[in-house]
N, C-alpha and C. Protein backbone atom coordinates (compact mmCIF):
# COMPACT_ATOMS: atom_id res chain seq x y z
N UNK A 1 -20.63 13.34 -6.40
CA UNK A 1 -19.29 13.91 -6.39
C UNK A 1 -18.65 13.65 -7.76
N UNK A 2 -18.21 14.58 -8.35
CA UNK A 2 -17.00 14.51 -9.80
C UNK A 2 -16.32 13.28 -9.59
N UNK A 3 -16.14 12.56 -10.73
CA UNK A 3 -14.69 12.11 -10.87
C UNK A 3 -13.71 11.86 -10.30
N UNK A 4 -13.19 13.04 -10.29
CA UNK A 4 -11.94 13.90 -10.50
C UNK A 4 -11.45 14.17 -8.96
N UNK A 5 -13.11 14.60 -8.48
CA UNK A 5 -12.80 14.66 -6.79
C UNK A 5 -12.73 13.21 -5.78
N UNK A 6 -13.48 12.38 -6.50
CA UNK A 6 -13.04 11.11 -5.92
C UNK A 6 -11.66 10.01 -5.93
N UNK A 7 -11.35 10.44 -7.41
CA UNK A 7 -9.95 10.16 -7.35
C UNK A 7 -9.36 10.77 -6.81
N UNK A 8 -9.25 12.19 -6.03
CA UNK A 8 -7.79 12.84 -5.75
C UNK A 8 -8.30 12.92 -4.12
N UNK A 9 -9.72 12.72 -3.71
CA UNK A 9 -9.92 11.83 -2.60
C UNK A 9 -9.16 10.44 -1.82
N UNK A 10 -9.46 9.44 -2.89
CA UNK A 10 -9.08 8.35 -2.86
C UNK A 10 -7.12 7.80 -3.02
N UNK A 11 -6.79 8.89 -3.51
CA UNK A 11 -5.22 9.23 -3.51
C UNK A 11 -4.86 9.75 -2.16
N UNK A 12 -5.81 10.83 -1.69
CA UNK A 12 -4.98 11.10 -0.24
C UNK A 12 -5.79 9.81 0.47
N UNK A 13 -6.69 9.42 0.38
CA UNK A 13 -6.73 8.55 1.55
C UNK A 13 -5.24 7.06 1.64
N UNK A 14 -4.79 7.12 0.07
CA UNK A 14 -3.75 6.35 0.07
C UNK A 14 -2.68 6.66 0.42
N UNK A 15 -2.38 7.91 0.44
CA UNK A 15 -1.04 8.18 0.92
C UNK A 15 -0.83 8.29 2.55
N UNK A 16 -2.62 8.53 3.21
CA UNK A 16 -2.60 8.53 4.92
C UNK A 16 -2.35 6.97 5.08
N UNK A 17 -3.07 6.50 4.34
CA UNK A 17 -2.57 4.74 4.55
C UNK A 17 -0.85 4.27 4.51
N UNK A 18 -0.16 4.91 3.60
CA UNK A 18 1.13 4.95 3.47
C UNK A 18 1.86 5.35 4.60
N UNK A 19 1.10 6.62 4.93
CA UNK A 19 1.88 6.93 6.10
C UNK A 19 1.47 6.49 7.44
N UNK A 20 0.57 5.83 7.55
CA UNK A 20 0.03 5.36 9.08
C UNK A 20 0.62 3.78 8.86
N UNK A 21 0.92 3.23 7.49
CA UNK A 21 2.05 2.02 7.78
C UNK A 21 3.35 2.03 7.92
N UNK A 22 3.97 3.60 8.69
CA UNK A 22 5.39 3.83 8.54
C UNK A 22 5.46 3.60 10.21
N UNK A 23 4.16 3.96 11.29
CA UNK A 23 4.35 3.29 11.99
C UNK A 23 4.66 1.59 12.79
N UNK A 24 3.79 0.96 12.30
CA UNK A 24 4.14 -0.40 12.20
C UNK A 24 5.48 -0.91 11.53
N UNK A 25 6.02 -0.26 10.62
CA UNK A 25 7.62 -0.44 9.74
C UNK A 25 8.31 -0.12 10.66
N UNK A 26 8.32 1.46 11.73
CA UNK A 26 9.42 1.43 12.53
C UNK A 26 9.47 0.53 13.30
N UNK A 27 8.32 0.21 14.12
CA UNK A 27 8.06 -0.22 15.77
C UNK A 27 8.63 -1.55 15.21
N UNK A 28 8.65 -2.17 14.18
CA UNK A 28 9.05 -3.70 14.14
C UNK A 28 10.77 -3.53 13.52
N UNK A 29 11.33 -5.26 13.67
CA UNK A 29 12.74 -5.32 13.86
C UNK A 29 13.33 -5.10 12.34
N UNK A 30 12.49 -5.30 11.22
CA UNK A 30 12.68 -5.34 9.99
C UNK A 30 12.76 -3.97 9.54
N UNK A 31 12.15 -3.13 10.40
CA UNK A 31 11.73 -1.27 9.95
C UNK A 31 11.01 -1.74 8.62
N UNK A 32 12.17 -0.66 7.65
CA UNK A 32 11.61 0.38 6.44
C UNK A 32 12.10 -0.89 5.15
N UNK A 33 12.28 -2.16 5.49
CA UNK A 33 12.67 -3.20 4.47
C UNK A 33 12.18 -3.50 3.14
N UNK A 34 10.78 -3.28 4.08
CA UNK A 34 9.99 -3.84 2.52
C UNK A 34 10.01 -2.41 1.70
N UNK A 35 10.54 -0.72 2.33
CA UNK A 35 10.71 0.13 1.06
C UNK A 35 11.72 -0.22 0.60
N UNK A 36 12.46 -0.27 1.40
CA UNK A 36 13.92 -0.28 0.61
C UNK A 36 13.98 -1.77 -0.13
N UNK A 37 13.65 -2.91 -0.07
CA UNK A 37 13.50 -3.58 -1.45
C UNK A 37 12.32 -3.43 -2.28
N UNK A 38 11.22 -2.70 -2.78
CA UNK A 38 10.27 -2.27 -3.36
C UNK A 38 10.85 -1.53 -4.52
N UNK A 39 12.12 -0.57 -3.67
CA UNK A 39 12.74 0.70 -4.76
C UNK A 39 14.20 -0.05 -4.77
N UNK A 40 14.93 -0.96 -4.18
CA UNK A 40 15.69 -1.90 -5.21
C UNK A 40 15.18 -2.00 -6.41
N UNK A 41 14.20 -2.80 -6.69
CA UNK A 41 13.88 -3.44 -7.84
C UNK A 41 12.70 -2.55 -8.50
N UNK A 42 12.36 -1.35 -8.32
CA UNK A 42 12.29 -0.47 -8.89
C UNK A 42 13.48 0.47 -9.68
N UNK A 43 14.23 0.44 -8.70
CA UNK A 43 15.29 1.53 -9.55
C UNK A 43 16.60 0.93 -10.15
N UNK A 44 16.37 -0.22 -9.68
CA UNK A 44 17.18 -1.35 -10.35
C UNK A 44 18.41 -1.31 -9.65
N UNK A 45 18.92 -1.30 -8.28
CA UNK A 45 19.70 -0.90 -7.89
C UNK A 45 20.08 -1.88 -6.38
N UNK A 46 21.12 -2.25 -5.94
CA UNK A 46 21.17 -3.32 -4.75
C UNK A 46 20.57 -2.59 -3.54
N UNK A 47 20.01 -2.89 -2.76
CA UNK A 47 19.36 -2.66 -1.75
C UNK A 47 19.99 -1.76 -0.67
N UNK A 48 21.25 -2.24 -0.51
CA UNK A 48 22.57 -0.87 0.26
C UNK A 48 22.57 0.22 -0.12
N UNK A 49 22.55 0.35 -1.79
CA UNK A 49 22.57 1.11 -2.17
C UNK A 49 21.48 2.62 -2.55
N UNK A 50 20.34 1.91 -1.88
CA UNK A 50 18.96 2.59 -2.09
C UNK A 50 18.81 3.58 -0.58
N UNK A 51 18.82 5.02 -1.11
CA UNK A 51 18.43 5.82 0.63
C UNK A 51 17.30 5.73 0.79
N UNK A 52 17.97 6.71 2.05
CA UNK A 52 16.21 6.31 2.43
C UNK A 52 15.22 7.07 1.92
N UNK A 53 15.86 8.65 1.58
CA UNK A 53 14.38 8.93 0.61
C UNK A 53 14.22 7.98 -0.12
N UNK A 54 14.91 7.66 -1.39
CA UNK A 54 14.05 7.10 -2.31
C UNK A 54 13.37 6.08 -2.28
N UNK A 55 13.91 4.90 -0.75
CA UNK A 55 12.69 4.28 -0.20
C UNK A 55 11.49 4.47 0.12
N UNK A 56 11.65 6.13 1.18
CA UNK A 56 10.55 6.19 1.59
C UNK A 56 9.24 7.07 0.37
N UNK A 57 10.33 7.21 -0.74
CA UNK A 57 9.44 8.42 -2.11
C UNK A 57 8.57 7.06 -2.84
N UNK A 58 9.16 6.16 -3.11
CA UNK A 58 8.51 5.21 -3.72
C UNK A 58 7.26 4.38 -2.67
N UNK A 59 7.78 4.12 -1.44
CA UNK A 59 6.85 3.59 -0.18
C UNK A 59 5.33 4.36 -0.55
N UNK A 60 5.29 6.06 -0.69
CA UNK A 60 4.80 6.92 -0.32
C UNK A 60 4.15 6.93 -1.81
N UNK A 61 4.71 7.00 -2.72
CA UNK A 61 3.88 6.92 -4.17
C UNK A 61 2.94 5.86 -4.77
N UNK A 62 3.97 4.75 -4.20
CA UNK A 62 2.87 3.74 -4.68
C UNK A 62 1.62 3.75 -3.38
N UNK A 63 1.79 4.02 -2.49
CA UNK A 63 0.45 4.00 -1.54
C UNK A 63 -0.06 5.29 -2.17
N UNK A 64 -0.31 6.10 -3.16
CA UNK A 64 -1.09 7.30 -3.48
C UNK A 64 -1.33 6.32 -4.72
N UNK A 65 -0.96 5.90 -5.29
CA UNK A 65 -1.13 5.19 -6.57
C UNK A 65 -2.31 4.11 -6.06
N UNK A 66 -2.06 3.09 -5.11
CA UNK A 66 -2.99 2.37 -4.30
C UNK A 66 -4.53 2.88 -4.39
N UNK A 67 -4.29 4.31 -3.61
CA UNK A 67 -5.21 4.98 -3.27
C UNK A 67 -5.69 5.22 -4.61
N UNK A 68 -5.48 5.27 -6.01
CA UNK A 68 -5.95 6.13 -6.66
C UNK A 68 -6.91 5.02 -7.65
N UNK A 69 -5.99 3.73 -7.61
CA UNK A 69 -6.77 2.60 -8.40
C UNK A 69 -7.77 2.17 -7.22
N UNK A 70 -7.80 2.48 -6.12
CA UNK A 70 -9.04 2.08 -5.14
C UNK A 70 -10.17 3.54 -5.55
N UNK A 71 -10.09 4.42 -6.28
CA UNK A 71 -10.84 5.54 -6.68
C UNK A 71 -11.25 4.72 -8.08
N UNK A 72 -10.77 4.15 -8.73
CA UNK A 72 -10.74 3.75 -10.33
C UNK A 72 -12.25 2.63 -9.84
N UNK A 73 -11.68 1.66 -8.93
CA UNK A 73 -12.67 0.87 -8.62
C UNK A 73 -13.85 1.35 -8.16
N UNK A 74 -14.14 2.51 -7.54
CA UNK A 74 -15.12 3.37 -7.06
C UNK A 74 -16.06 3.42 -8.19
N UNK A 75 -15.28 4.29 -9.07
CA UNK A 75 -16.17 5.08 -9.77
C UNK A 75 -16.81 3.94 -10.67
N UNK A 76 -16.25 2.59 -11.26
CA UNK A 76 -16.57 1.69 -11.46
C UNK A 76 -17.78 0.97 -10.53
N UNK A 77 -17.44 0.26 -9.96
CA UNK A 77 -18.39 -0.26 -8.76
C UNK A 77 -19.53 0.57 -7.65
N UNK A 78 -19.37 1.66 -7.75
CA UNK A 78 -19.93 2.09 -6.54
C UNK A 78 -21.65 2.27 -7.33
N UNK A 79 -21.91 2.61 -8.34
CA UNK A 79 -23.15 2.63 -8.71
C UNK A 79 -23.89 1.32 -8.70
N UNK A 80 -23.77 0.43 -8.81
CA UNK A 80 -24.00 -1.32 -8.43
C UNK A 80 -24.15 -1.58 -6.98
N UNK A 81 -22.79 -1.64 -6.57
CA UNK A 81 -23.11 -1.89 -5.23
C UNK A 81 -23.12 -1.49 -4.14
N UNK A 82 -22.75 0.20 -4.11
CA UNK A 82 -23.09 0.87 -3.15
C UNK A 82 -21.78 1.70 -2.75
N UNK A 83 -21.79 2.25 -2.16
CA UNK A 83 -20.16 3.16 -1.90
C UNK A 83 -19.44 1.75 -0.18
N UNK A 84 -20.46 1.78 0.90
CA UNK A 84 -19.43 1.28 1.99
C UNK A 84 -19.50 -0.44 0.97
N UNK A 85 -19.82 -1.14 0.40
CA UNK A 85 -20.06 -2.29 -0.26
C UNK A 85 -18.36 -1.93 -1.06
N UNK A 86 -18.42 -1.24 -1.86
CA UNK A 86 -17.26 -0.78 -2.85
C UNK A 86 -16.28 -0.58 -2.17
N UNK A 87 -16.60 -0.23 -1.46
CA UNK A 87 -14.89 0.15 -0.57
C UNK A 87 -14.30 -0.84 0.33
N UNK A 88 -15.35 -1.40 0.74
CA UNK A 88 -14.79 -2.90 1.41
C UNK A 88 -14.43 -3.78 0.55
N UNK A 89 -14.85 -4.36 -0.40
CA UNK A 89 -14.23 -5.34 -1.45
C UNK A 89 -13.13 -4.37 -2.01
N UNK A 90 -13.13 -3.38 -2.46
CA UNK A 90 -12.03 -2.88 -3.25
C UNK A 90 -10.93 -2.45 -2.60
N UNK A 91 -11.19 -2.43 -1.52
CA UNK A 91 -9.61 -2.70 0.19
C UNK A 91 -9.22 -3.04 0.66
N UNK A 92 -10.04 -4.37 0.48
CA UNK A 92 -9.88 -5.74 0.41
C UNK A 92 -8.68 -6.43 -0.41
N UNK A 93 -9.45 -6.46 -1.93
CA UNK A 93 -9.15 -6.91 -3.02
C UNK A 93 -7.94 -5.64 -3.26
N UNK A 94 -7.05 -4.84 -2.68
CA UNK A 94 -6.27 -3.91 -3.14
C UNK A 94 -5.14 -4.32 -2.22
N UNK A 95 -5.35 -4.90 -0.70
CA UNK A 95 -4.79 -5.42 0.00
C UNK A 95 -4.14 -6.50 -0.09
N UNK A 96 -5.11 -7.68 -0.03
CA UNK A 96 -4.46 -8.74 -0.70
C UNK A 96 -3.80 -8.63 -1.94
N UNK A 97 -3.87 -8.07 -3.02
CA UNK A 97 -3.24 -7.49 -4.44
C UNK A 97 -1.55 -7.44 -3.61
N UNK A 98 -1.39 -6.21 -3.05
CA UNK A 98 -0.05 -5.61 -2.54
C UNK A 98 0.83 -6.48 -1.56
N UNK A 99 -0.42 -7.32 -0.90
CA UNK A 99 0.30 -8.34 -0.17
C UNK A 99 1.19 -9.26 -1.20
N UNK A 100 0.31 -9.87 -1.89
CA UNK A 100 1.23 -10.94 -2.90
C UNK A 100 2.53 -10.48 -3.82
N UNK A 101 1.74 -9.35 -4.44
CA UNK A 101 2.68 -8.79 -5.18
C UNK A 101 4.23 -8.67 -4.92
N UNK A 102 4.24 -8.11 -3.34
CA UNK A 102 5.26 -7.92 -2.33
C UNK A 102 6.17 -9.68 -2.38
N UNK A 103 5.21 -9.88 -1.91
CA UNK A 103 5.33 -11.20 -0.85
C UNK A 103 5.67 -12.22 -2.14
N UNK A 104 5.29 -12.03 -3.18
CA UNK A 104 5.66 -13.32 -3.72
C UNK A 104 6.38 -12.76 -5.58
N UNK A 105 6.72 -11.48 -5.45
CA UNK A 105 7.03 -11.15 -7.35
C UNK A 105 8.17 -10.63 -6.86
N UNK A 106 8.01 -9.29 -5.43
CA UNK A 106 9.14 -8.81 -5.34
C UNK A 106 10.58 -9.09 -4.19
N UNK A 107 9.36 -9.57 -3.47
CA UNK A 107 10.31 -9.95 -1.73
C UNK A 107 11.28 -10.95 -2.21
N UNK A 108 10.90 -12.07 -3.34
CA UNK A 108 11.77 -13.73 -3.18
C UNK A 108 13.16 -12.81 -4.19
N UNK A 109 12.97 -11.72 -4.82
CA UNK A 109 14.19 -11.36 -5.64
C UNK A 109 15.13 -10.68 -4.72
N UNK A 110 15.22 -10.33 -3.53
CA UNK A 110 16.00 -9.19 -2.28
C UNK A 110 17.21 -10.09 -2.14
N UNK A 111 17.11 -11.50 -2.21
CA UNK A 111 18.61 -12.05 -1.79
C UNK A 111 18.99 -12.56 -0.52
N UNK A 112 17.32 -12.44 -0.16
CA UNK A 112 17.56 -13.05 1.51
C UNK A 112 17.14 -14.27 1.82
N UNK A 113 18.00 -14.44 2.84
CA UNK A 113 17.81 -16.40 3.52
C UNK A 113 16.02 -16.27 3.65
N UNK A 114 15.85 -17.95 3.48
CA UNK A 114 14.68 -17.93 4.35
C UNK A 114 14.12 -17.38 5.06
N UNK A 115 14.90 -17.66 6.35
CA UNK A 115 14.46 -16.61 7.81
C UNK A 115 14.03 -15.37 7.80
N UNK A 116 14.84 -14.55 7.10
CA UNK A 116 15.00 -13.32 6.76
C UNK A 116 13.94 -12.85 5.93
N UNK A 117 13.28 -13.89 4.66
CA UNK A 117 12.09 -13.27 4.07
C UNK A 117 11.38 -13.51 4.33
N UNK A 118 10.97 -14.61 5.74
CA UNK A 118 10.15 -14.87 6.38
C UNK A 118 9.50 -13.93 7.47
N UNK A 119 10.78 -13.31 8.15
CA UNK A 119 10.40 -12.30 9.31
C UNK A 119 10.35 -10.71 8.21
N UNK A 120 10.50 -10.42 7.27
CA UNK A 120 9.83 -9.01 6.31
C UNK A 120 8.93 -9.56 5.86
N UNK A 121 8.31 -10.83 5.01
CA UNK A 121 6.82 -10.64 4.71
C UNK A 121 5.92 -11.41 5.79
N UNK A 122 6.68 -11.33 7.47
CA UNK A 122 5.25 -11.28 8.29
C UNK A 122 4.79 -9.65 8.78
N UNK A 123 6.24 -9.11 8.32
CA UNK A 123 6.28 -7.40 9.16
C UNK A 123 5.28 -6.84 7.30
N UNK A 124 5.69 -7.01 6.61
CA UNK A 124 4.83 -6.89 5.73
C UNK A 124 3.37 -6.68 5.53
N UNK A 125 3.02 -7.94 5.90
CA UNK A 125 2.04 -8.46 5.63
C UNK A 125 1.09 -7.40 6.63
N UNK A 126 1.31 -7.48 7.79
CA UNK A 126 0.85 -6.93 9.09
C UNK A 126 0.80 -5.04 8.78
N UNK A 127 1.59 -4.66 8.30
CA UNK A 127 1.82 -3.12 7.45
C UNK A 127 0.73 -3.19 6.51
N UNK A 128 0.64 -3.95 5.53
CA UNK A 128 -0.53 -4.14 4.33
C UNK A 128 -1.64 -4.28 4.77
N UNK A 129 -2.00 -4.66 5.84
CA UNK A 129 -3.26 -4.24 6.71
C UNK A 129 -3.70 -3.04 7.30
N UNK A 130 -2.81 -2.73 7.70
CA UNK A 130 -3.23 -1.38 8.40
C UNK A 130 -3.26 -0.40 7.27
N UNK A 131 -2.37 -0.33 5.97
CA UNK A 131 -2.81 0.17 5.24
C UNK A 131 -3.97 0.16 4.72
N UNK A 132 -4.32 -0.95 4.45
CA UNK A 132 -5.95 -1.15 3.80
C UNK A 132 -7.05 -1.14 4.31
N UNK A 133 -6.83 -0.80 6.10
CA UNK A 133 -7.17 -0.50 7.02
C UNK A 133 -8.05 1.28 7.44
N UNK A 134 -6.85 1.73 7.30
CA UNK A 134 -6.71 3.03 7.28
C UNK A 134 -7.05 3.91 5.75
N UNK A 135 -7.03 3.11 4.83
CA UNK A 135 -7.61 3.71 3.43
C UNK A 135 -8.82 3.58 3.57
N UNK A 136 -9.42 2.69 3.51
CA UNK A 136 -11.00 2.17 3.41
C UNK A 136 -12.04 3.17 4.73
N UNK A 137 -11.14 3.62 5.85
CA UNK A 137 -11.74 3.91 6.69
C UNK A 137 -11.55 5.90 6.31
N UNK A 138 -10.27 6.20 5.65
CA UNK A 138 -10.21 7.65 5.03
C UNK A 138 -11.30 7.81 4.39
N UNK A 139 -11.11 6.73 3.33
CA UNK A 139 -12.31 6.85 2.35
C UNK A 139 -13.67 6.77 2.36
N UNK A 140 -13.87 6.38 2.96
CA UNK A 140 -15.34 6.28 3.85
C UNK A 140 -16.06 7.37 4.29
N UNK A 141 -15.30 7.95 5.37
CA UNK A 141 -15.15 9.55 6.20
C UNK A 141 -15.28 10.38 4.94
N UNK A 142 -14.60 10.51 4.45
CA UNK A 142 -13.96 11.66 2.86
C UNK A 142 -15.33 12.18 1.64
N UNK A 143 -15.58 10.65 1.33
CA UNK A 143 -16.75 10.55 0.29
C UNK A 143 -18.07 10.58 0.86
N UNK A 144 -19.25 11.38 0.26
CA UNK A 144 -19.96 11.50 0.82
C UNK A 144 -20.98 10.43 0.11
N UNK A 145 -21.61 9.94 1.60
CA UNK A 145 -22.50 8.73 1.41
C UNK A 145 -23.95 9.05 0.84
């Protein structure tokens, strides 16, 4: 397969990941938190003040962006160690990445008590799975073995 087609593969499988973690964001008490502080401190702006598109535009971009550096790692890795080998470490290693990132560069700047950033990066954390969940398993299906 091109390139070109695996990256823009590997982009939609990130953005189904994006969007199959909007379920887990509603069903829990925190919702859409972790967008709306993601695009705080993206757009530089207090957290009240952020709608919800541009929560949910940034939520939705960076999971295509996700998706697209999990294509970067492909085309890298997959001749070595295999395509389902590549996609498990690199959905892995893309997961945990977004977890921390979240959880420990952007979540501690939101302004919230303890409690409070305690109960968004467990609703977090639990979202960042199913994303990396649901990518690895797009991508899989998508690319041909």
């Amino acid at each position: 397969m091109p390139a070109v087609d695996t990256l823009l593969v590997c982009a939609l499988a990130g953005l189904v990941g994006a969007l199959a973690m909007d379920l887990p964001m509603f069903l829990m008490p925190e919702g859409f938190t972790p967008a709306y502080v993601a695009a705080s401190k993206l757009l530089r702006k207090p957290i009240d003040d952020v709608s919800q598109v541009a929560a949910q535009a940034v939520h939705h971009v960076t999971g295509v962006l996700g998706g697209a550096g999990l294509g970067v790692a492909i085309l890298v890795l997959e001749p070595r160690l295999g395509l389902w080998s590549t996609v498990i470490l690199a959905t892995t290693v893309l997961t945990v990445f977004i977890i921390n990132v979240f959880g420990f560069l952007v979540l501690p700047r939101a302004g919230f008590d303890a409690d409070r950033r305690e109960a968004v990066f467990q609703q977090w954390l639990f979202s960042a799975v199913v994303y990396g969940v649901v990518v690895a398993a797009v991508t899989l299906s998508l690319l041909p073995v």
